[in-house]
C-alpha atoms as a PDB file:
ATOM      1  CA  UNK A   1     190.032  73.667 169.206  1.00  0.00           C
ATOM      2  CA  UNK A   2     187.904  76.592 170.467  1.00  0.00           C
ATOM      3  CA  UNK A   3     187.541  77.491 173.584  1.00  0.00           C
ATOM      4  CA  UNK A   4     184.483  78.594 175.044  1.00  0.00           C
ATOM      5  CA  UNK A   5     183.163  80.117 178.346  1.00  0.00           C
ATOM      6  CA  UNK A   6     179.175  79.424 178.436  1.00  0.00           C
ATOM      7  CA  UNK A   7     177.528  81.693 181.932  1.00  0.00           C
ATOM      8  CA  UNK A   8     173.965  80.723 182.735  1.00  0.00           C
ATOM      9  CA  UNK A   9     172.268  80.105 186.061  1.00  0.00           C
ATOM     10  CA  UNK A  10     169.973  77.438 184.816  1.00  0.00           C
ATOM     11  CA  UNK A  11     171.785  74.550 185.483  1.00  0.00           C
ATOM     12  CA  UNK A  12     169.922  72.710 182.980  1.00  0.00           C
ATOM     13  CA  UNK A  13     170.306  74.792 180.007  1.00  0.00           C
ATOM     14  CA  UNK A  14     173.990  75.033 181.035  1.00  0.00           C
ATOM     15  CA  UNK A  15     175.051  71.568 181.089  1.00  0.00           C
ATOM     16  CA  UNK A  16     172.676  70.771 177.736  1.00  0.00           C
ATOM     17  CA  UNK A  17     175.145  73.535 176.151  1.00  0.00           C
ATOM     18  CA  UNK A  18     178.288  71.781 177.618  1.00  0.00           C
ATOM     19  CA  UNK A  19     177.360  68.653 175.977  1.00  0.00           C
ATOM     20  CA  UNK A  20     176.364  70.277 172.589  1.00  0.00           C
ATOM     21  CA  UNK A  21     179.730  72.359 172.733  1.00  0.00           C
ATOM     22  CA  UNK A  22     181.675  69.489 173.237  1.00  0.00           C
ATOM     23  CA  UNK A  23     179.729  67.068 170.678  1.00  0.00           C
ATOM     24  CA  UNK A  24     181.147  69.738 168.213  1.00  0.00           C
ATOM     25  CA  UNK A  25     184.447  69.397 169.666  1.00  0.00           C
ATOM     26  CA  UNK A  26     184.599  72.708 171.776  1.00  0.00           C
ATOM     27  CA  UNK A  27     186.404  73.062 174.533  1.00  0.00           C
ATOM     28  CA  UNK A  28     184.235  74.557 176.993  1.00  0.00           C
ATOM     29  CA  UNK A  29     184.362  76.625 180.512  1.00  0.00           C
ATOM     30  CA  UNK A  30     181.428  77.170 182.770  1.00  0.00           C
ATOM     31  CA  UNK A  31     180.163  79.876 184.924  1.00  0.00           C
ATOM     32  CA  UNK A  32     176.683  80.083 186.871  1.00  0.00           C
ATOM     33  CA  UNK A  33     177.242  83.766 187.996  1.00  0.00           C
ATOM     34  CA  UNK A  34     178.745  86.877 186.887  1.00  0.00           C
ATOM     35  CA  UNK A  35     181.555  86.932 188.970  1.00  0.00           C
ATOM     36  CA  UNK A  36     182.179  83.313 188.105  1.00  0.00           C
ATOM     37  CA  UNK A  37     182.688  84.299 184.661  1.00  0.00           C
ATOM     38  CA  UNK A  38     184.622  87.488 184.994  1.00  0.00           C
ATOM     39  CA  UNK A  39     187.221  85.360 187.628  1.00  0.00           C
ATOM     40  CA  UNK A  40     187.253  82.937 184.587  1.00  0.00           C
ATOM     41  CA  UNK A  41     188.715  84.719 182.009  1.00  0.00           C
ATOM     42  CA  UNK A  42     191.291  85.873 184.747  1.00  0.00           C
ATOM     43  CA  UNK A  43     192.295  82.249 184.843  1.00  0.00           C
ATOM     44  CA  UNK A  44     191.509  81.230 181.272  1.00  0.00           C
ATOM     45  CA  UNK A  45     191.486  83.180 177.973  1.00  0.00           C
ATOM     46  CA  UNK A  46     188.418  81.941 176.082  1.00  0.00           C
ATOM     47  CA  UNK A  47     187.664  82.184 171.988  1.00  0.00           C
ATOM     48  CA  UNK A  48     183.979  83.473 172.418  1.00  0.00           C
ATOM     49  CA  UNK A  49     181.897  84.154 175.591  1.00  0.00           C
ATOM     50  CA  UNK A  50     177.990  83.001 175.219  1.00  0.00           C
ATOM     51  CA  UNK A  51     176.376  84.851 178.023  1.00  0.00           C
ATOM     52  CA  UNK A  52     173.084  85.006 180.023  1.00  0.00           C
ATOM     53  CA  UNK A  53     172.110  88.797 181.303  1.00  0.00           C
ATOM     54  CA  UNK A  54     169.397  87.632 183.746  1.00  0.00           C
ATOM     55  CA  UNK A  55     172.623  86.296 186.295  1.00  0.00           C
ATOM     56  CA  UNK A  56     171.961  85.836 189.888  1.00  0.00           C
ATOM     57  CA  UNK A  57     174.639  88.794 191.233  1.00  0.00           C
ATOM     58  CA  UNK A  58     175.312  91.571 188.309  1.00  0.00           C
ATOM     59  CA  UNK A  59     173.273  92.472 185.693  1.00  0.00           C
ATOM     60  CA  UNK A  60     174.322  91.168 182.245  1.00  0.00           C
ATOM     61  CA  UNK A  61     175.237  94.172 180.737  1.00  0.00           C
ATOM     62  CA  UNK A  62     177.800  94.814 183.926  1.00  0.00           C
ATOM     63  CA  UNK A  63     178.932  91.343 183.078  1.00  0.00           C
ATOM     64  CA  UNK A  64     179.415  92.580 179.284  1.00  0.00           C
ATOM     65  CA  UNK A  65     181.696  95.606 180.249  1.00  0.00           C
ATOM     66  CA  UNK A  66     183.491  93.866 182.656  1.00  0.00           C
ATOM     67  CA  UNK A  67     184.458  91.040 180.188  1.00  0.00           C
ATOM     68  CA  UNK A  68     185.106  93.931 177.374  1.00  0.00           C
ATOM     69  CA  UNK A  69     187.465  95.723 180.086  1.00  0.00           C
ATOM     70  CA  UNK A  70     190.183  92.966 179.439  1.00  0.00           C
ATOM     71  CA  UNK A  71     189.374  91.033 176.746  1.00  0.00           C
ATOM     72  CA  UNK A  72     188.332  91.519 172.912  1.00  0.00           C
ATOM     73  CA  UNK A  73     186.704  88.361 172.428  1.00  0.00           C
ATOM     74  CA  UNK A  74     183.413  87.543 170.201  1.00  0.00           C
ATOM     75  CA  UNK A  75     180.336  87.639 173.080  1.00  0.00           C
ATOM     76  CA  UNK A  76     177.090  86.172 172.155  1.00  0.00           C
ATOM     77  CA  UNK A  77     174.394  86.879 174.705  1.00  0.00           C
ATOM     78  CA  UNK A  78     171.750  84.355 175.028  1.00  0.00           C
ATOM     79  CA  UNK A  79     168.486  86.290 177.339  1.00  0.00           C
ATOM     80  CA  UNK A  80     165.045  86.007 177.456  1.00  0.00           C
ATOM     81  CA  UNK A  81     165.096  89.788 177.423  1.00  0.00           C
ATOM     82  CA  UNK A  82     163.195  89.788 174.128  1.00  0.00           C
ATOM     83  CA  UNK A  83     162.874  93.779 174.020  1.00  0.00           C
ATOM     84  CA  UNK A  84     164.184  95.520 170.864  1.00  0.00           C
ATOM     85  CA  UNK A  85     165.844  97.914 173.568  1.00  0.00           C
ATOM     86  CA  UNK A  86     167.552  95.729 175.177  1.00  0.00           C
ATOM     87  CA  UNK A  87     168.769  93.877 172.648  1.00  0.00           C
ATOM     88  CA  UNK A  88     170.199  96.934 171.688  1.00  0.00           C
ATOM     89  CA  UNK A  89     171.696  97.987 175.229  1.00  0.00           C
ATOM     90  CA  UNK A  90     173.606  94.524 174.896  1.00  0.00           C
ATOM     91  CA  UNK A  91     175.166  95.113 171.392  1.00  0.00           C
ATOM     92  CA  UNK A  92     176.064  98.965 172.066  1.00  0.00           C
ATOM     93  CA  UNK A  93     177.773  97.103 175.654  1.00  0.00           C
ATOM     94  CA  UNK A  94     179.979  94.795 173.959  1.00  0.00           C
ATOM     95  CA  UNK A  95     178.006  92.564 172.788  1.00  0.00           C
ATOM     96  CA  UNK A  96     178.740  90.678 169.019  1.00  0.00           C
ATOM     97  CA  UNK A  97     174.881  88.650 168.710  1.00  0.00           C
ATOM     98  CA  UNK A  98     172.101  88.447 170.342  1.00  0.00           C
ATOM     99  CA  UNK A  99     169.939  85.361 170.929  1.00  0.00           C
ATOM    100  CA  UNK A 100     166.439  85.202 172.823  1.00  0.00           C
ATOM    101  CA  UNK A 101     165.368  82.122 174.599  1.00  0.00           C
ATOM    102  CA  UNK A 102     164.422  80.082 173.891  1.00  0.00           C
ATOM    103  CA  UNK A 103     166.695  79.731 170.605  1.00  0.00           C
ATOM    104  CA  UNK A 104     167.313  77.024 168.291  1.00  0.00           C
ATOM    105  CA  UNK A 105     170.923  75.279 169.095  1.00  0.00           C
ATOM    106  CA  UNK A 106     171.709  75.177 165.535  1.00  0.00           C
ATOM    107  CA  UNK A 107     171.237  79.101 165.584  1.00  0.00           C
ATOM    108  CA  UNK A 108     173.633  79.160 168.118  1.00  0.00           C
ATOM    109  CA  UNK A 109     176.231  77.419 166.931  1.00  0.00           C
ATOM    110  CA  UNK A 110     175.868  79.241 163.183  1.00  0.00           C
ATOM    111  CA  UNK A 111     176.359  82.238 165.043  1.00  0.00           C
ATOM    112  CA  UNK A 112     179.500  80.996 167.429  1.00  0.00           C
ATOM    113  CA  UNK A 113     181.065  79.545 163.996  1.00  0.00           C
ATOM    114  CA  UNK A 114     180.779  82.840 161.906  1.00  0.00           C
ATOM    115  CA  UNK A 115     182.065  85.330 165.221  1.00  0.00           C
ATOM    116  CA  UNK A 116     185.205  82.957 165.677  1.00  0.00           C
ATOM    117  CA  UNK A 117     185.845  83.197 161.809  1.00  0.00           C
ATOM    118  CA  UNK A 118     185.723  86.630 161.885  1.00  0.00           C
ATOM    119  CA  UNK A 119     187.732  86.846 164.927  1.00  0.00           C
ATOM    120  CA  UNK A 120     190.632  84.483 163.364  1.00  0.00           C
ATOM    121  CA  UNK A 121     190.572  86.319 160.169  1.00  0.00           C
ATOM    122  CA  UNK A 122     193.321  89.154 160.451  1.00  0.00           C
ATOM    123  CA  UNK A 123     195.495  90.823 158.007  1.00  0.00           C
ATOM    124  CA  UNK A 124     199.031  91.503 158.854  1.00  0.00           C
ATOM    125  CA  UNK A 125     199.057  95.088 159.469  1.00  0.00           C
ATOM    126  CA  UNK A 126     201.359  95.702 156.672  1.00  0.00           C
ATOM    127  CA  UNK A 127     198.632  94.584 154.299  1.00  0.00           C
ATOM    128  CA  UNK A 128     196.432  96.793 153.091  1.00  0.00           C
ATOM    129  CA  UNK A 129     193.529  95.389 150.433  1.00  0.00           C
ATOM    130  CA  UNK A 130     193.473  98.032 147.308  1.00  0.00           C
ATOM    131  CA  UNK A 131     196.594  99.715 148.268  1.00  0.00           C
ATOM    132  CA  UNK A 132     200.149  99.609 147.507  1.00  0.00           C
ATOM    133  CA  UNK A 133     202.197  98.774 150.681  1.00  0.00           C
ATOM    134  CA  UNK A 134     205.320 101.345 150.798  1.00  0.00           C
ATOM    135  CA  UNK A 135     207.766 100.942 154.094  1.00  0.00           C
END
């Protein structure tokens, strides 16, 4: 099972994506701030982080670099921050995808299955594809 820290203010959208997560047998963590979130994974390593920039204390994109400061994990960032720009200030932060809202749920979760199958996917580091391996 996956576990997965979902940070939104809207308490709304937060708990519909709790529900969702776990209907599709996630475990999930929740954060309505920044600092919430970056305590969180202090507490609690999680899978994948899906992230809101517009946060109530830091910015998104601080929220990004602080998460990327101690952890490696897939972040999708969900933002009504439609901009081409931005979008682009959140993938050169840390970010892995980038969602605006509102999105479609089944978006979501095709795009939280295929960054925790690439994140799970690793070749011993002794293997190396189209090369012979000599010790």
């Amino acid at each position: 099972m996956s576990h997965i820290l979902v940070v939104d203010d809207e308490p709304a959208l937060l708990r519909a994506l709790k529900i969702n997560l776990h209907a599709r047998r996630y475990s999930v963590l929740t954060a309505a701030t920044g600092q919430e979130a970056l305590d969180s994974v202090g507490r609690n390593s999680p899978d994948a982080v899906v992230l809101d920039l517009g946060l109530p204390d830091f910015d998104g994109m601080d929220v990004i670099r602080g998460l990327r400061a101690s952890l490696s994990v897939p972040i999708i960032v969900l933002s009504g921050r439609a901009e081409v720009d931005e979008r682009i200030r959140a993938l050169d932060a840390g970010a892995d995808d980038h969602l605006t809202k509102p999105f479609a749920v089944d978006e979501l979760f095709a795009g939280l299955r295929a960054v925790l199958r690439r994140s799970t996917v690793v070749a011993p580091p002794h293997v190396l594809i189209g090369y012979r391996y000599q010790p």
